[in-house]
PDB file of N, CA and C in Angstrom:
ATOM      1  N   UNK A   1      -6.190 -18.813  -6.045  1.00  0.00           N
ATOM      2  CA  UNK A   1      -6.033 -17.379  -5.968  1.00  0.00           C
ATOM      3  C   UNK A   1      -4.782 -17.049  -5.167  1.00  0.00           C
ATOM      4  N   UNK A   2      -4.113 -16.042  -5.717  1.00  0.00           N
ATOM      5  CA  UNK A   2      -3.119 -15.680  -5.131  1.00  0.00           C
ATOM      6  C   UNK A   2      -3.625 -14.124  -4.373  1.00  0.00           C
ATOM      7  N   UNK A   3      -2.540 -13.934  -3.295  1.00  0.00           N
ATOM      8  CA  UNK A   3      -3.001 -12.472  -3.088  1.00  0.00           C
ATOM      9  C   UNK A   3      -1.381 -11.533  -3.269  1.00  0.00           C
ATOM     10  N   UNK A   4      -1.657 -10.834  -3.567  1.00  0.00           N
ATOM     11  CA  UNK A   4      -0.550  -9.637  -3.881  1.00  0.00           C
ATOM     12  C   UNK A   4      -0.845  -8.523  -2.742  1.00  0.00           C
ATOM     13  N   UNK A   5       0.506  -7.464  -2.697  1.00  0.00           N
ATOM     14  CA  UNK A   5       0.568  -5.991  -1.767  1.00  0.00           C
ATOM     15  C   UNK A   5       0.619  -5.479  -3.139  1.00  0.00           C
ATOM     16  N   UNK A   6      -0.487  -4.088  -3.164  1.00  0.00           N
ATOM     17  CA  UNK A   6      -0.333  -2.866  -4.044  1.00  0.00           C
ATOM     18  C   UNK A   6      -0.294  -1.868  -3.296  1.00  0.00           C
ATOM     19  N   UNK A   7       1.819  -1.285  -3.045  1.00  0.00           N
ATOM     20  CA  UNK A   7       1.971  -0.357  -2.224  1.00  0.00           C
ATOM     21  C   UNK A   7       1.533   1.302  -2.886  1.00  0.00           C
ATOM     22  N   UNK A   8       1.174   1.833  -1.931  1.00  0.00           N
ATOM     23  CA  UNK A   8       1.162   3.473  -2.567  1.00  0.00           C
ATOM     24  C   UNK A   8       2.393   4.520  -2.060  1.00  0.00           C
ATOM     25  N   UNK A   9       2.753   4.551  -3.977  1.00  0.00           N
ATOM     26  CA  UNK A   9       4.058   5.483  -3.389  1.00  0.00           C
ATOM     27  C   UNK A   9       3.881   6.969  -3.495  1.00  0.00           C
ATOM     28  N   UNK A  10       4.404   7.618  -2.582  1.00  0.00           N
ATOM     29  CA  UNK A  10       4.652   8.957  -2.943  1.00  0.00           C
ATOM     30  C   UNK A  10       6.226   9.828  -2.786  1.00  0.00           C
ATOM     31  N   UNK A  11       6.158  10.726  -3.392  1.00  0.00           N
ATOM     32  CA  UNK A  11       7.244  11.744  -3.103  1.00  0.00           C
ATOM     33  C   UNK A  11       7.143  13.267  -2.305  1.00  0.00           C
ATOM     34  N   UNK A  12       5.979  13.171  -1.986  1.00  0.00           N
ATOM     35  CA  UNK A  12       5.695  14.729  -1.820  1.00  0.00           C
ATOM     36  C   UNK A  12       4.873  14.474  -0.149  1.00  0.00           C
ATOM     37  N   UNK A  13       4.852  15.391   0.589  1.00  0.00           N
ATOM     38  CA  UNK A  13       4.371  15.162   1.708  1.00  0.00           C
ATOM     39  C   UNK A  13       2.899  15.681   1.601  1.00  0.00           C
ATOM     40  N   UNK A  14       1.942  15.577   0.380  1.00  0.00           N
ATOM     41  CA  UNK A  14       0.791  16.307   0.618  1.00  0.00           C
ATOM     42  C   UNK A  14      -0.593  15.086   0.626  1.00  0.00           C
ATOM     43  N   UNK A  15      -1.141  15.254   1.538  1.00  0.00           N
ATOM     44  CA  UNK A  15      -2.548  13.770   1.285  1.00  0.00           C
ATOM     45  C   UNK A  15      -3.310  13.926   0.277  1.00  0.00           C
ATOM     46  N   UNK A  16      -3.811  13.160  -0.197  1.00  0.00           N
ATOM     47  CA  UNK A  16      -5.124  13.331  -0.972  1.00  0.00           C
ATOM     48  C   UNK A  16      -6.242  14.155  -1.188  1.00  0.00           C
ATOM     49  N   UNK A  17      -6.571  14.897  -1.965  1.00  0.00           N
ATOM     50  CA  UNK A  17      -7.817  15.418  -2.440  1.00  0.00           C
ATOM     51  C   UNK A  17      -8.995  14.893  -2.126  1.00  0.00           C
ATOM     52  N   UNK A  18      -9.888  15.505  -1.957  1.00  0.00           N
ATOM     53  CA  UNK A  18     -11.065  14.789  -2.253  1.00  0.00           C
ATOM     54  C   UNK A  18     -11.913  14.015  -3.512  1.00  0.00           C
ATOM     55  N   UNK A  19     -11.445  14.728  -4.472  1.00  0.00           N
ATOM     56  CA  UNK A  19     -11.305  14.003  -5.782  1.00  0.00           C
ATOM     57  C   UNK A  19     -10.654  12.508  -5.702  1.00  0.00           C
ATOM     58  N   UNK A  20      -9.347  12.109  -5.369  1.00  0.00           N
ATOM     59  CA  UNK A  20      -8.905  11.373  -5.095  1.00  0.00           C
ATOM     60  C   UNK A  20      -9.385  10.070  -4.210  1.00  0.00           C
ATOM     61  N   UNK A  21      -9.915  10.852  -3.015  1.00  0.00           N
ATOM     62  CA  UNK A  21     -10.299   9.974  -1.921  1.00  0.00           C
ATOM     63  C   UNK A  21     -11.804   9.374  -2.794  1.00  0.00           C
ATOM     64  N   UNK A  22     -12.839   9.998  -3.162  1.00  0.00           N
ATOM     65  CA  UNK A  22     -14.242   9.965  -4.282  1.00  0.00           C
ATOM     66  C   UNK A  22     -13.654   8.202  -5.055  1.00  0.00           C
ATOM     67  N   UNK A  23     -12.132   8.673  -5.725  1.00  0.00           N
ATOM     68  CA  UNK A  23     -11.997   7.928  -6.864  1.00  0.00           C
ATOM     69  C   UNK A  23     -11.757   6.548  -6.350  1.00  0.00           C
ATOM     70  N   UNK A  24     -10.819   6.634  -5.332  1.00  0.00           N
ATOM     71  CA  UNK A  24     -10.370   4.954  -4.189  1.00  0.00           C
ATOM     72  C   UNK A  24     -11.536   4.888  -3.501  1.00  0.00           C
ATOM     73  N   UNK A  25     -12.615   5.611  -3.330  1.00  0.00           N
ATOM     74  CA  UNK A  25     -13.576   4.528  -2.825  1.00  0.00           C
ATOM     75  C   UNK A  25     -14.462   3.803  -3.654  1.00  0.00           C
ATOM     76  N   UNK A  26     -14.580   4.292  -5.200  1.00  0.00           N
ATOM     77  CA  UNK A  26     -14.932   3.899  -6.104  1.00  0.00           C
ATOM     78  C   UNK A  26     -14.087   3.060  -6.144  1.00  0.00           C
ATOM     79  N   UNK A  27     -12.878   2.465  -6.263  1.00  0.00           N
ATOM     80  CA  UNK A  27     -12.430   1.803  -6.597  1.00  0.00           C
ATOM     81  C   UNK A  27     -12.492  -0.062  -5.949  1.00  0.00           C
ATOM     82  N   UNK A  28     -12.299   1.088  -4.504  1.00  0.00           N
ATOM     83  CA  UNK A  28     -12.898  -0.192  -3.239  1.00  0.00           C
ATOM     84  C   UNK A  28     -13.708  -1.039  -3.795  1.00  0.00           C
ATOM     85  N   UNK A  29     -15.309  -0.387  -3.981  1.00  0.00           N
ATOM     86  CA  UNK A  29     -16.154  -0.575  -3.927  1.00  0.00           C
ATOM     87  C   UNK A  29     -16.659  -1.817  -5.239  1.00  0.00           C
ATOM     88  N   UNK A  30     -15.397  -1.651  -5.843  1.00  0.00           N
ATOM     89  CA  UNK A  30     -15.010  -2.748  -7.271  1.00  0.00           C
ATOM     90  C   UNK A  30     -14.343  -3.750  -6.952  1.00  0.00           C
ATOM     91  N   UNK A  31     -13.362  -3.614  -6.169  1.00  0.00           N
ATOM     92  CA  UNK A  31     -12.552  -4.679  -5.644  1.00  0.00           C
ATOM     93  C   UNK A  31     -13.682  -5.232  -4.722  1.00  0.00           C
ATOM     94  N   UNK A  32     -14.511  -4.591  -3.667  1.00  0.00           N
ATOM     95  CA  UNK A  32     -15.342  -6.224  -2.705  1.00  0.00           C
ATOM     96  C   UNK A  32     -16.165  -6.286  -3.942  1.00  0.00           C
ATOM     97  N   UNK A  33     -17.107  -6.134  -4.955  1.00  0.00           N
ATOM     98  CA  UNK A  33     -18.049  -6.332  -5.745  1.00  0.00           C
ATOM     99  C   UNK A  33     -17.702  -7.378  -5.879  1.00  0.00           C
ATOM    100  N   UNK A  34     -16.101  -7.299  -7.097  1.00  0.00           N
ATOM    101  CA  UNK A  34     -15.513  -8.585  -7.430  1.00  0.00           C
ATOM    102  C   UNK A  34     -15.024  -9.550  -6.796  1.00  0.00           C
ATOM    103  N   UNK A  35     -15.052  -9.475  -5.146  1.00  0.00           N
ATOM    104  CA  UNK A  35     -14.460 -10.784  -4.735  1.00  0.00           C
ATOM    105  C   UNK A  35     -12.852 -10.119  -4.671  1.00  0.00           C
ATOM    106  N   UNK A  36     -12.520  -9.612  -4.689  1.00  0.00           N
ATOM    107  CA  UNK A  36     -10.881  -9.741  -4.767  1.00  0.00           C
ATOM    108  C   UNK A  36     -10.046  -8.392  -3.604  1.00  0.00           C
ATOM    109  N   UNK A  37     -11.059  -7.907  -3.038  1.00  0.00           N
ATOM    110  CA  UNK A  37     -10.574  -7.211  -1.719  1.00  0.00           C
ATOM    111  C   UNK A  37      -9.942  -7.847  -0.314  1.00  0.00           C
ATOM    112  N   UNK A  38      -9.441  -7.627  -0.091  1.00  0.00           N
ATOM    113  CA  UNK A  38      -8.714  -8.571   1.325  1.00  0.00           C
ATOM    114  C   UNK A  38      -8.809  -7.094   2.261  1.00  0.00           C
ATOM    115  N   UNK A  39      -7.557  -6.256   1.829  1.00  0.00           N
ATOM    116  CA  UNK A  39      -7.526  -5.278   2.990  1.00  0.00           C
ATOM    117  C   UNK A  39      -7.427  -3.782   2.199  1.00  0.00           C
ATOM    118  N   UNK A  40      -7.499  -2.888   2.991  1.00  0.00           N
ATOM    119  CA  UNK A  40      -6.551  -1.517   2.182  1.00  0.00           C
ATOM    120  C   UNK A  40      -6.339  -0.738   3.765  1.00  0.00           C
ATOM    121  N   UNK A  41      -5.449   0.122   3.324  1.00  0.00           N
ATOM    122  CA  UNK A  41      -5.479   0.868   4.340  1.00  0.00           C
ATOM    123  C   UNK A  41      -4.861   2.148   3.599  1.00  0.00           C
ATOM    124  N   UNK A  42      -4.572   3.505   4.550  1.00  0.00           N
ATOM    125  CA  UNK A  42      -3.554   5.023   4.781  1.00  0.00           C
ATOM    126  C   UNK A  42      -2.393   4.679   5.894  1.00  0.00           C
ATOM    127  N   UNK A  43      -1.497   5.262   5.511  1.00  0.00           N
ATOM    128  CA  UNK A  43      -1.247   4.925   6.591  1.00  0.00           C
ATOM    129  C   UNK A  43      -0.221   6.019   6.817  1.00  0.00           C
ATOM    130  N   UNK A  44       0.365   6.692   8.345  1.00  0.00           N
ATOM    131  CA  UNK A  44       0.208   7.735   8.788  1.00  0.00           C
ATOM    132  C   UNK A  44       1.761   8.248   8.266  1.00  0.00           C
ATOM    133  N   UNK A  45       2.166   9.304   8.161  1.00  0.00           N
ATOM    134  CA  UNK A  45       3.804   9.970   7.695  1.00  0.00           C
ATOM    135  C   UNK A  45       4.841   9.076   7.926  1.00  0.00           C
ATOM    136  N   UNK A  46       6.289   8.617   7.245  1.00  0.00           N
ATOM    137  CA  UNK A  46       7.216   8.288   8.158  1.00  0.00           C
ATOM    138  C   UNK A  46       8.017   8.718   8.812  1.00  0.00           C
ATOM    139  N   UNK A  47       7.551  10.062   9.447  1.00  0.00           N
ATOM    140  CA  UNK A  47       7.926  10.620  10.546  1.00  0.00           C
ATOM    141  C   UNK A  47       7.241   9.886  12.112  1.00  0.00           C
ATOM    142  N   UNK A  48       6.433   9.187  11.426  1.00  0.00           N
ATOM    143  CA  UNK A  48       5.744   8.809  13.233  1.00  0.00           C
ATOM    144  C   UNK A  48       5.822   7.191  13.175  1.00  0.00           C
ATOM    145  N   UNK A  49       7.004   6.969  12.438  1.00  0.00           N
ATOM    146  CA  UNK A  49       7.172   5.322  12.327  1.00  0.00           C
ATOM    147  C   UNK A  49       8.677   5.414  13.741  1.00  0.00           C
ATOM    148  N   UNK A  50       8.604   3.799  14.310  1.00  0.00           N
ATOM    149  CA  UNK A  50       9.538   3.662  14.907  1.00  0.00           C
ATOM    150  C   UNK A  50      10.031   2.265  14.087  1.00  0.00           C
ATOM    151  N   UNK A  51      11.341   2.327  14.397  1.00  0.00           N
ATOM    152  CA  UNK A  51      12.002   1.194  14.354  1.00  0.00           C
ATOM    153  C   UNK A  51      12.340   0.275  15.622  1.00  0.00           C
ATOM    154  N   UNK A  52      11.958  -1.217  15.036  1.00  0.00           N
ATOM    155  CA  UNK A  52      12.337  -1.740  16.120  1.00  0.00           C
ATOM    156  C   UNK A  52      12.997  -2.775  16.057  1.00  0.00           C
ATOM    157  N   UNK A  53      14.489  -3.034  16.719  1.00  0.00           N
ATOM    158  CA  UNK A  53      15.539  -4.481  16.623  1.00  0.00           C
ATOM    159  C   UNK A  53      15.737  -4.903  17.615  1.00  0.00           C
ATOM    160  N   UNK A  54      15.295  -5.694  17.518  1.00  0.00           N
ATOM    161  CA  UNK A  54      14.996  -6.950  18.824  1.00  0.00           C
ATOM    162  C   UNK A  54      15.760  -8.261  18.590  1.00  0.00           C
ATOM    163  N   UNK A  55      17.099  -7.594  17.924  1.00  0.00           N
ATOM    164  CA  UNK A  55      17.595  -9.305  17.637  1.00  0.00           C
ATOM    165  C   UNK A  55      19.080  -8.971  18.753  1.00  0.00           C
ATOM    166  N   UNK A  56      18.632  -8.216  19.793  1.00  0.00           N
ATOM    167  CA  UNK A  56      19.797  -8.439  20.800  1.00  0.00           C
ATOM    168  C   UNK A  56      19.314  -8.415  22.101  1.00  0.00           C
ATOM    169  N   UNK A  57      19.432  -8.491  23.110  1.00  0.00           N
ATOM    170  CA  UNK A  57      19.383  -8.966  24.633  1.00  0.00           C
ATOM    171  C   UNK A  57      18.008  -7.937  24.829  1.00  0.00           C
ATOM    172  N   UNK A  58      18.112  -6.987  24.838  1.00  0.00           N
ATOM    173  CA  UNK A  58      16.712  -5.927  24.667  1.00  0.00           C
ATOM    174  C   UNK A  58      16.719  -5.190  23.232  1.00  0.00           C
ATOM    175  N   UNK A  59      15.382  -4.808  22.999  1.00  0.00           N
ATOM    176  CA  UNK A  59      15.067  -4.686  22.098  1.00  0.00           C
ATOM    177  C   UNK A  59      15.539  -2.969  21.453  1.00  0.00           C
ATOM    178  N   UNK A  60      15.938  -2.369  20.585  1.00  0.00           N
ATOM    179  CA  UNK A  60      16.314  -1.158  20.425  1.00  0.00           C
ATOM    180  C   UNK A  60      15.109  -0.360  19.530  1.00  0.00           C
ATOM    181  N   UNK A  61      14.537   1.201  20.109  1.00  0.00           N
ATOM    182  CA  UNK A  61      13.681   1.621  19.355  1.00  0.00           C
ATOM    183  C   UNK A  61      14.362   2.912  19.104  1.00  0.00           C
ATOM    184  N   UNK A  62      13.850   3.258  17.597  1.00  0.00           N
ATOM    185  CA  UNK A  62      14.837   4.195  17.056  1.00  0.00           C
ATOM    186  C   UNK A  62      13.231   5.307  16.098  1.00  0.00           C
ATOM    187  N   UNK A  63      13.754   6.182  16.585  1.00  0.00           N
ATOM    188  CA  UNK A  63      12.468   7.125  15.876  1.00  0.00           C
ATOM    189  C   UNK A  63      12.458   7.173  14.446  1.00  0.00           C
ATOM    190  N   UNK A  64      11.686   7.246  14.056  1.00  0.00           N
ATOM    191  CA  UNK A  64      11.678   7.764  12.462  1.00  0.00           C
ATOM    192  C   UNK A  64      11.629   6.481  11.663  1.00  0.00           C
ATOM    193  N   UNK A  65      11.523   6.974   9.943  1.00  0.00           N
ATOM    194  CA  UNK A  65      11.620   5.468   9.196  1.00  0.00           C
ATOM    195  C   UNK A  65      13.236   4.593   9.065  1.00  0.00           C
ATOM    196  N   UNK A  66      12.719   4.007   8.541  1.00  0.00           N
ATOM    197  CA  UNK A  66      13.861   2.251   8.453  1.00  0.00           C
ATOM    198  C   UNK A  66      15.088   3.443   7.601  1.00  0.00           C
ATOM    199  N   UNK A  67      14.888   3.721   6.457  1.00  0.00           N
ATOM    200  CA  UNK A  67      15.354   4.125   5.905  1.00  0.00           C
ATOM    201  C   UNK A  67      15.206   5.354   5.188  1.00  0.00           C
ATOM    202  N   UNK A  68      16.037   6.319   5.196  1.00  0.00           N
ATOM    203  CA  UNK A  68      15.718   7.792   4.907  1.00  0.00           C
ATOM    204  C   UNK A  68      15.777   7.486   2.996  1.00  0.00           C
ATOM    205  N   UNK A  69      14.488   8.384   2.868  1.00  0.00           N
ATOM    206  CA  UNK A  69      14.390   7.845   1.158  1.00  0.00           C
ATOM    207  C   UNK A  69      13.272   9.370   0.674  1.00  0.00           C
ATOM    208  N   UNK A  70      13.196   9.546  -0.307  1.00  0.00           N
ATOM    209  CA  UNK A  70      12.434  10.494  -1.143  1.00  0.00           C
ATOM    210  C   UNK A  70      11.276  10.291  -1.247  1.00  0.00           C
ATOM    211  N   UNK A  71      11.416   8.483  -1.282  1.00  0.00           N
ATOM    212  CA  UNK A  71       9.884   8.486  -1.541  1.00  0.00           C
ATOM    213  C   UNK A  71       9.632   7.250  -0.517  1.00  0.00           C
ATOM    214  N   UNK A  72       7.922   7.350  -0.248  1.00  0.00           N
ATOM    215  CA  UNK A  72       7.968   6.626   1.102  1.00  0.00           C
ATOM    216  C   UNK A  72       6.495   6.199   0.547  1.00  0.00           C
ATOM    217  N   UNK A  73       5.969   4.671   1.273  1.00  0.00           N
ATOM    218  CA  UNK A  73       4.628   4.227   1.119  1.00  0.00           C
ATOM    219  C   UNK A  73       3.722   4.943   2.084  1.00  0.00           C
ATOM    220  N   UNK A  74       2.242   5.505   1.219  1.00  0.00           N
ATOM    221  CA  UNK A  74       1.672   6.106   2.121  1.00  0.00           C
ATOM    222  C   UNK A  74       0.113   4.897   1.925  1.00  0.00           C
ATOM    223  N   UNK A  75       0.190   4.900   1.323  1.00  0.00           N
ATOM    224  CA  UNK A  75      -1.078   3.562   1.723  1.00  0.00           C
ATOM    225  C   UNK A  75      -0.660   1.614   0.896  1.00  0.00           C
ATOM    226  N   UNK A  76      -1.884   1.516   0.881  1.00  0.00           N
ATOM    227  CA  UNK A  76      -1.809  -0.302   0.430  1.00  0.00           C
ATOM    228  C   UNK A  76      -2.975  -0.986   0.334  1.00  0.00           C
ATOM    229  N   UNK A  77      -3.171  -2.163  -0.314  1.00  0.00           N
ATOM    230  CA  UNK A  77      -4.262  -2.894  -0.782  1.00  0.00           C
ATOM    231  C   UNK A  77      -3.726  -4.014  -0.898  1.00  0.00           C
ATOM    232  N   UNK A  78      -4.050  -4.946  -0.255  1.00  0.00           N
ATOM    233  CA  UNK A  78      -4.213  -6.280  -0.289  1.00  0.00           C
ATOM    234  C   UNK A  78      -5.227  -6.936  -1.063  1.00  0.00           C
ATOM    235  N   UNK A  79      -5.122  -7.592  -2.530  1.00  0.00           N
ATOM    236  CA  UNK A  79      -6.091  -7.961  -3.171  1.00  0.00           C
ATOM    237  C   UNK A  79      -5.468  -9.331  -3.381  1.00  0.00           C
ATOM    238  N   UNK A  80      -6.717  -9.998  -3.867  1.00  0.00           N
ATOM    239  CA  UNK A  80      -6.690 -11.801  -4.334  1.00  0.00           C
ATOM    240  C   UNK A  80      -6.387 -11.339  -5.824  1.00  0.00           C
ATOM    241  N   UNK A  81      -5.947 -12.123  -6.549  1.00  0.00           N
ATOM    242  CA  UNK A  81      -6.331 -12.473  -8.203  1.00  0.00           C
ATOM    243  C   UNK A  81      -5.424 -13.851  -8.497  1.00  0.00           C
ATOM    244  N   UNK A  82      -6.514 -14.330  -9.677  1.00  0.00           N
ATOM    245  CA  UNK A  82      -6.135 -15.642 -10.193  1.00  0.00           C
ATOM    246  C   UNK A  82      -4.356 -15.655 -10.560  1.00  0.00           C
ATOM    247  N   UNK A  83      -3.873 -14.572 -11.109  1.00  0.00           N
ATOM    248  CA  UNK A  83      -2.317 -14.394 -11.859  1.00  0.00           C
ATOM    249  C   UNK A  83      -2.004 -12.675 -11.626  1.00  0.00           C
ATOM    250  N   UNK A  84      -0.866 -12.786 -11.906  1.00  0.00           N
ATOM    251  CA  UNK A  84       0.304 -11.538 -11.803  1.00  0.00           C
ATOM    252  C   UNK A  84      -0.773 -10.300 -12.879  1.00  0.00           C
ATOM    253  N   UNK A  85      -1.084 -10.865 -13.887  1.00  0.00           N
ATOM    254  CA  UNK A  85      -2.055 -10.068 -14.818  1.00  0.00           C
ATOM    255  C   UNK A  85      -2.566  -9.272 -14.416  1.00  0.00           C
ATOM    256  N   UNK A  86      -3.724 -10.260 -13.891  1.00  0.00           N
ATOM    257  CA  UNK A  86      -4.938  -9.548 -13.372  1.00  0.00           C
ATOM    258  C   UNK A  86      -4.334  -8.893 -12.023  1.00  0.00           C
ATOM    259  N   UNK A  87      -3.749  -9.084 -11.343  1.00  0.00           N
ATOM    260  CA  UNK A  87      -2.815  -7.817 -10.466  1.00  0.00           C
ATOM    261  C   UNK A  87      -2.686  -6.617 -10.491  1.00  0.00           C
ATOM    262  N   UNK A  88      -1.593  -6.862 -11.935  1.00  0.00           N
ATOM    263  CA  UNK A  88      -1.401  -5.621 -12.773  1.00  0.00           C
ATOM    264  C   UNK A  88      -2.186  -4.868 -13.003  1.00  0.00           C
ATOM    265  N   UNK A  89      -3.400  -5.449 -13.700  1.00  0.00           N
ATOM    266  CA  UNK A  89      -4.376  -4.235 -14.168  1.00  0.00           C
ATOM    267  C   UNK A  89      -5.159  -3.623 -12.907  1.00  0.00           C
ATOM    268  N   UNK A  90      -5.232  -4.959 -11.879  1.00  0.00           N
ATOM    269  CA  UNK A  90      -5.865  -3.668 -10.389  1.00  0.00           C
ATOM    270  C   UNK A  90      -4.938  -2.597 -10.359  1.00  0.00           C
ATOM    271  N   UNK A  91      -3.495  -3.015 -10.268  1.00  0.00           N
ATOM    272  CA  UNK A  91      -2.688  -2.401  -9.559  1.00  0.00           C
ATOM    273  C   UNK A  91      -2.568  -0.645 -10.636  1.00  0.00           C
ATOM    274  N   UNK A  92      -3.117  -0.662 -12.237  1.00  0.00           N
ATOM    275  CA  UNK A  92      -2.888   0.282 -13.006  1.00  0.00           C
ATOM    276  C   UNK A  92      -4.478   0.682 -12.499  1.00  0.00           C
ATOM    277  N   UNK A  93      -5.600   0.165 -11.893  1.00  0.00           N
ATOM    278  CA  UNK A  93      -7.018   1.164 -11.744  1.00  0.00           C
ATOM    279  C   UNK A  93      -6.800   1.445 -10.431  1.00  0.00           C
ATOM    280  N   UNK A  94      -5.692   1.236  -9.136  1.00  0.00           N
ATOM    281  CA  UNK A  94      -5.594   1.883  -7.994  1.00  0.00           C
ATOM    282  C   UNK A  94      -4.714   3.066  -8.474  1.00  0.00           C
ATOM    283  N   UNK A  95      -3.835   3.010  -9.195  1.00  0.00           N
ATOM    284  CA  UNK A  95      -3.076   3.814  -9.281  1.00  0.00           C
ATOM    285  C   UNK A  95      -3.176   5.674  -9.682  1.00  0.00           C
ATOM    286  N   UNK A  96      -4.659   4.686 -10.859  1.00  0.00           N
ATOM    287  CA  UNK A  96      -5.438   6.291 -11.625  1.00  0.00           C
ATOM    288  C   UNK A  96      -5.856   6.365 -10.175  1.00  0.00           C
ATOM    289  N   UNK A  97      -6.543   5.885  -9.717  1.00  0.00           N
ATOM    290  CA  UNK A  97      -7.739   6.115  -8.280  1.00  0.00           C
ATOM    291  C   UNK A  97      -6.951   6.983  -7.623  1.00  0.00           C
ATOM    292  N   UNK A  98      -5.857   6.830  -7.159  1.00  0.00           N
ATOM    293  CA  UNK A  98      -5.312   7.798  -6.100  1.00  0.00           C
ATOM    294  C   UNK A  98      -4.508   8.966  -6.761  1.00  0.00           C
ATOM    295  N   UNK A  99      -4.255   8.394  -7.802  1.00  0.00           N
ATOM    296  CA  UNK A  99      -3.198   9.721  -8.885  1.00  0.00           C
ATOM    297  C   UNK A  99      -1.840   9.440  -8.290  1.00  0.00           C
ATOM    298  N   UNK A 100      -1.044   7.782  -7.970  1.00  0.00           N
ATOM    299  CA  UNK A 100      -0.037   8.264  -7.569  1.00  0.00           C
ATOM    300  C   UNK A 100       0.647   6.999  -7.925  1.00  0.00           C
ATOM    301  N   UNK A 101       2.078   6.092  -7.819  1.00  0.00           N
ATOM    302  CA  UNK A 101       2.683   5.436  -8.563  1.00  0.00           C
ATOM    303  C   UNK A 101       2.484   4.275  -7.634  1.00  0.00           C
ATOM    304  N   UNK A 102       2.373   2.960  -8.041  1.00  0.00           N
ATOM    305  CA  UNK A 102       1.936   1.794  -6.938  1.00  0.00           C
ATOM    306  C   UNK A 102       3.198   1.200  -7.113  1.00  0.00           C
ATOM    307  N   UNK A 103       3.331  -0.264  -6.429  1.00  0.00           N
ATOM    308  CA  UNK A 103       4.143  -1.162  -6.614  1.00  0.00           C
ATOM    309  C   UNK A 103       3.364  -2.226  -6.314  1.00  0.00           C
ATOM    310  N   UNK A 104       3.348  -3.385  -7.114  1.00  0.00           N
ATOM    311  CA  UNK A 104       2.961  -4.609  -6.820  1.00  0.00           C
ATOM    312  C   UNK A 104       3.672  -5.449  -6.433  1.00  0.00           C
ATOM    313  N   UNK A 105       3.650  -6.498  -5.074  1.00  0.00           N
ATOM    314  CA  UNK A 105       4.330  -7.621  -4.828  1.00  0.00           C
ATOM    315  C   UNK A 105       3.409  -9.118  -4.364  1.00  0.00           C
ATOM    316  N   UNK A 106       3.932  -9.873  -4.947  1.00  0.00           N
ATOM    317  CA  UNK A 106       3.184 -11.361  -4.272  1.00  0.00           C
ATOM    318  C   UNK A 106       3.230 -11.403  -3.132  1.00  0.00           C
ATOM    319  N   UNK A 107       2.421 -12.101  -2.170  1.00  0.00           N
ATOM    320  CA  UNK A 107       3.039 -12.687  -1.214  1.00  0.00           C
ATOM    321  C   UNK A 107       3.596 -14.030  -1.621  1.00  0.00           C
ATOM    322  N   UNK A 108       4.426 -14.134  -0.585  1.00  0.00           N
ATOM    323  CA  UNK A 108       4.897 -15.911  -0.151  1.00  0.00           C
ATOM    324  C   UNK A 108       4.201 -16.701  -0.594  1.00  0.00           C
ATOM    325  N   UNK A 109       4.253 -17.920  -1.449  1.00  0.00           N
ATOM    326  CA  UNK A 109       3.046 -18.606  -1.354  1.00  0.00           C
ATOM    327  C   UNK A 109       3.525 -20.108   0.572  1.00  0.00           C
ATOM    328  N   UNK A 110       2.151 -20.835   0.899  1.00  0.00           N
ATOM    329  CA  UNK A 110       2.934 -21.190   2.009  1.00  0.00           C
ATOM    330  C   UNK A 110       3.113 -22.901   1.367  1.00  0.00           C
TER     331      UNK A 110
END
């Protein structure tokens, strides 16, 4: 089993519905059934992200996100699956679930 990131993207600064939130916990609730849940999370504006570079004598913290962009990750799911496939198709039933555009990536293998 491999595990993949299914990021959640958005463009718009507005959270979820309750409709929405109903549909990702349904969805959850498919991913541990099947064995293939690891993690998920929300995660908070990138207005309240810091940056941090620590590759000089002290470390530098800089407010805000890495990079100023339109569209920014607002949540994620860490799932197992056998292949890239079966990924995919989680990654197309999180996507209805939240109503919003994902991205899938592997991890590393070690």
């Amino acid at each position: 089993m491999a595990q993949y990131l299914i990021s959640v993207l958005t463009d718009a600064p507005v959270e979820g519905n309750a409709e929405e939130a109903a549909a990702i916990d349904v969805f959850n609730a498919q991913l541990q059934a099947d064995g293939q849940w690891v993690f998920a999370g929300g995660l908070a504006w990138p207005d309240s992200a810091t940056v941090v570079d620590g590759r000089g004598a002290e470390p530098v913290f800089t407010d805000g996100p890495y990079a100023e962009s339109k569209e920014h990750v607002i949540g994620f799911w860490i799932v197992e699956a056998p292949h890239l496939d079966v990924a995919l198709r989680l990654a197309g039933q999180g996507s209805k679930a939240c109503n919003r555009r994902v991205e899938v990536r592997p991890f590393l293998s070690e």
